[in-house]
Protein backbone atom coordinates (compact mmCIF):
# COMPACT_ATOMS: atom_id res chain seq x y z
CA UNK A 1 0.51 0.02 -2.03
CA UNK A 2 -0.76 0.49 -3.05
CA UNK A 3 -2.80 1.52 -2.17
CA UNK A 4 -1.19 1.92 1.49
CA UNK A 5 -3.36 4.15 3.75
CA UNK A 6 -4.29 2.39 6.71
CA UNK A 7 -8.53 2.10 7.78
CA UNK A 8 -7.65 3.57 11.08
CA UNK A 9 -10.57 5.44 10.07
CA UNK A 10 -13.12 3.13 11.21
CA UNK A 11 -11.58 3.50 14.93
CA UNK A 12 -13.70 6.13 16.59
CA UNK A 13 -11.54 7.60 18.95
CA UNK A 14 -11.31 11.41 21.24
CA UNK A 15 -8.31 12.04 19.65
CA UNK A 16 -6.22 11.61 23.18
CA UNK A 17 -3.97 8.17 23.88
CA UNK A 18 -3.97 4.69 21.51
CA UNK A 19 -7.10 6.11 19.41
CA UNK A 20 -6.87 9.03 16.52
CA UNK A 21 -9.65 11.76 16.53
CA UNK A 22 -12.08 11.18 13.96
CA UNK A 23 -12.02 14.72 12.50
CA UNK A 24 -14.48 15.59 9.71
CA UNK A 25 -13.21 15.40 5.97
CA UNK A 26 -10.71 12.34 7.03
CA UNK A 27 -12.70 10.06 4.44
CA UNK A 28 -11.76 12.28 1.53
CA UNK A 29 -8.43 13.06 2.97
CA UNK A 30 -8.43 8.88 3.34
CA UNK A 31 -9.25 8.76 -0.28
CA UNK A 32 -6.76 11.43 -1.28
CA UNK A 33 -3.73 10.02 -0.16
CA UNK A 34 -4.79 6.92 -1.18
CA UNK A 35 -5.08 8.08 -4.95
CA UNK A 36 -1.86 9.72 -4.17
CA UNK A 37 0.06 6.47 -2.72
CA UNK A 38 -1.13 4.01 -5.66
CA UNK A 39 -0.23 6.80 -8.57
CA UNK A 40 2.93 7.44 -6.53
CA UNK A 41 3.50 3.38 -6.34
CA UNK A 42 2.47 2.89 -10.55
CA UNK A 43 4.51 5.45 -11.11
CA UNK A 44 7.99 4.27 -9.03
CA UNK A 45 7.40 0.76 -10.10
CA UNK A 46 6.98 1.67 -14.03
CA UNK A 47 9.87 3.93 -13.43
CA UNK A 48 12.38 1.01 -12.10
CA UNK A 49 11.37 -1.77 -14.63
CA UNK A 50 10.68 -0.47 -17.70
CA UNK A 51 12.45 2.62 -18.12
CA UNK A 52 15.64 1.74 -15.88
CA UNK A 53 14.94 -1.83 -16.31
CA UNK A 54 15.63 -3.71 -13.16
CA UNK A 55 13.60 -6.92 -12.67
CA UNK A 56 9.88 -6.37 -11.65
CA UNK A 57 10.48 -7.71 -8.21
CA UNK A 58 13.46 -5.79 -7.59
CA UNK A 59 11.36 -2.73 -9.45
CA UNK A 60 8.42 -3.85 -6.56
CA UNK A 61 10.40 -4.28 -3.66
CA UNK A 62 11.88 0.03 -4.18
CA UNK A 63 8.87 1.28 -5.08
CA UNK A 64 6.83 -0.55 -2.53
CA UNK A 65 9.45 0.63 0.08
CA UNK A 66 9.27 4.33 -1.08
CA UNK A 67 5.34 4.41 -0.60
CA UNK A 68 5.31 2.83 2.11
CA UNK A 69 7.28 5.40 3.93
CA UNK A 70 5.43 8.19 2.61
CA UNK A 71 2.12 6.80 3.28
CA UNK A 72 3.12 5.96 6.91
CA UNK A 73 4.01 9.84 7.06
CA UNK A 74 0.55 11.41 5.06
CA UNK A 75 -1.54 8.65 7.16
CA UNK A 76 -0.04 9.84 10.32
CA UNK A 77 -0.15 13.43 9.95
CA UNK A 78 -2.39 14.62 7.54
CA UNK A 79 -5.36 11.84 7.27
CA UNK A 80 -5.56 10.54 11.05
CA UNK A 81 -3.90 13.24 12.67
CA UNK A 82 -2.77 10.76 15.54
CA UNK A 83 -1.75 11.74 18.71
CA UNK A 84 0.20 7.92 19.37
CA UNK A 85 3.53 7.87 18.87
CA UNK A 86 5.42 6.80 16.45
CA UNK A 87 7.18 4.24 18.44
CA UNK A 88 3.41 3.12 19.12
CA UNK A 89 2.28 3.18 15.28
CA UNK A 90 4.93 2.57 13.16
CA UNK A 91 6.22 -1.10 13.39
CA UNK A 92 2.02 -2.03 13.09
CA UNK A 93 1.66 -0.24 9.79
CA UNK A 94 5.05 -1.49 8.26
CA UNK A 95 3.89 -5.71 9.41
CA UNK A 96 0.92 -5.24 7.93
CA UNK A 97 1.74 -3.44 4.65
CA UNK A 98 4.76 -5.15 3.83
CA UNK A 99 3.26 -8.40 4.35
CA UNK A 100 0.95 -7.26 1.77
CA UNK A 101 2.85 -5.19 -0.13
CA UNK A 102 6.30 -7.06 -0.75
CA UNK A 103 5.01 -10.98 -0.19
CA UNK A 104 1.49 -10.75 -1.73
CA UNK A 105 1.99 -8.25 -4.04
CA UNK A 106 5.11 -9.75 -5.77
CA UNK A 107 3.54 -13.07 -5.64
CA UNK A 108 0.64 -11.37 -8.16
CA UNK A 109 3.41 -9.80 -10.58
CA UNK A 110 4.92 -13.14 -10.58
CA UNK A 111 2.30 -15.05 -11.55
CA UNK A 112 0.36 -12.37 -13.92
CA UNK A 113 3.73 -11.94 -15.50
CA UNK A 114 4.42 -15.90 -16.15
CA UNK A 115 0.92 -15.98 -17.33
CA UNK A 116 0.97 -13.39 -19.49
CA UNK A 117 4.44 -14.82 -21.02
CA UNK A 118 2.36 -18.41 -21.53
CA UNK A 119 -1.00 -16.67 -22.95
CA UNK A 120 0.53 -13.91 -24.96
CA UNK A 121 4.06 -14.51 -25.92
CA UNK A 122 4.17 -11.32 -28.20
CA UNK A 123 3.14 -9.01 -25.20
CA UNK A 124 5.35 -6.08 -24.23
CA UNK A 125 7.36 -6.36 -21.22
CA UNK A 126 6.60 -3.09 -20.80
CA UNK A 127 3.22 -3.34 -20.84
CA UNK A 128 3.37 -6.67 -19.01
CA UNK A 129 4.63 -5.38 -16.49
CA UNK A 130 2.70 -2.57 -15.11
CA UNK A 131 -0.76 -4.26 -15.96
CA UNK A 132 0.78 -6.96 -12.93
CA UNK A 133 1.44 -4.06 -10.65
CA UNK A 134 -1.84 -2.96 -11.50
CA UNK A 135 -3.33 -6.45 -10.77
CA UNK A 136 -1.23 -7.19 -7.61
CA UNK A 137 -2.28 -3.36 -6.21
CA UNK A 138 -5.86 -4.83 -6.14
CA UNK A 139 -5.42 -7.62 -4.51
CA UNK A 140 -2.44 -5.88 -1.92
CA UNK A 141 -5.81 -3.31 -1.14
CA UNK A 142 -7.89 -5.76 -0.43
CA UNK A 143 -5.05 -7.79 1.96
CA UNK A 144 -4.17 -4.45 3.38
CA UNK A 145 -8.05 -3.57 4.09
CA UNK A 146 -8.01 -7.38 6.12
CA UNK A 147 -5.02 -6.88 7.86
CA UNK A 148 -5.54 -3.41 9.37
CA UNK A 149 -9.30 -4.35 10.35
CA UNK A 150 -7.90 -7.24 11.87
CA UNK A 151 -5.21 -5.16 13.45
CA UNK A 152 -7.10 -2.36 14.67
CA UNK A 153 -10.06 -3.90 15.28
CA UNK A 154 -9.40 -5.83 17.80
CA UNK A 155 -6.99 -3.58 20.10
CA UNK A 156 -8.65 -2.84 23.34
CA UNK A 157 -10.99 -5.54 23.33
């Protein structure tokens, strides 16, 4: 999530109605939470499957859901400082990210996993594992970076 703030940032806005002020220092706040989201994500998902040992997409699914709502909540209040409401924001930011997140996402871990298992028989589950998280929280950035352009980008027009 990967990996889950929204680019709401490239909205200029007054800071009054559908658009978010634009203060100054929201890139690096932007970038923060963003380091913060993906560690937090790792971190949950390596949790789950390795050391409680629940099936990666289960593992995905929890720690997806987890970052998802506390990204939603840093986004909103400490990177964007929106005025919309939540009504307003919310159900936008969950479509796109768990499009991204919990289809695309476990559709990477799937495949790097069933991969890996083919290439390199001998290699750890529990290194397995995380290194498809890993790969599938590139690709869910990049899908989340699409989606949110497309979403945002083209309200108002």
């Amino acid at each position: 999530m990967s990996s889950l703030p929204d680019s709401t940032a490239s909205s200029a806005g007054s800071g009054t109605g559908d658009q978010p002020a634009r203060p100054r220092g929201a890139f690096w706040r932007y970038v923060l939470v963003g380091g913060f989201n993906t560690l937090l994500d790792l971190g949950l998902f390596t949790l789950f499957a390795v050391v409680v040992g629940l099936a990666p997409l289960v593992a995905n699914v929890i720690s997806t859901s987890i970052t998802l709502c506390v990204s939603y909540l840093l986004n909103r209040a400490f990177v964007f400082r929106t005025t919309r409401s939540v009504q307003g924001t919310v159900v936008q930011f969950v479509a796109v990210t768990l499009v991204s997140a919990l289809v695309i996402q476990s559709a990477v871990i799937w495949t790097v996993i069933h991969l890996g298992q083919l290439l390199v028989p001998q290699l750890s589950h529990d290194i397995l594992a995380p290194f498809a998280k890993i790969c599938a929280m590139g690709v869910g950035m990049i899908s989340n970076y699409l989606g949110y352009r497309w979403l945002f980008g083209h309200r108002g027009r």
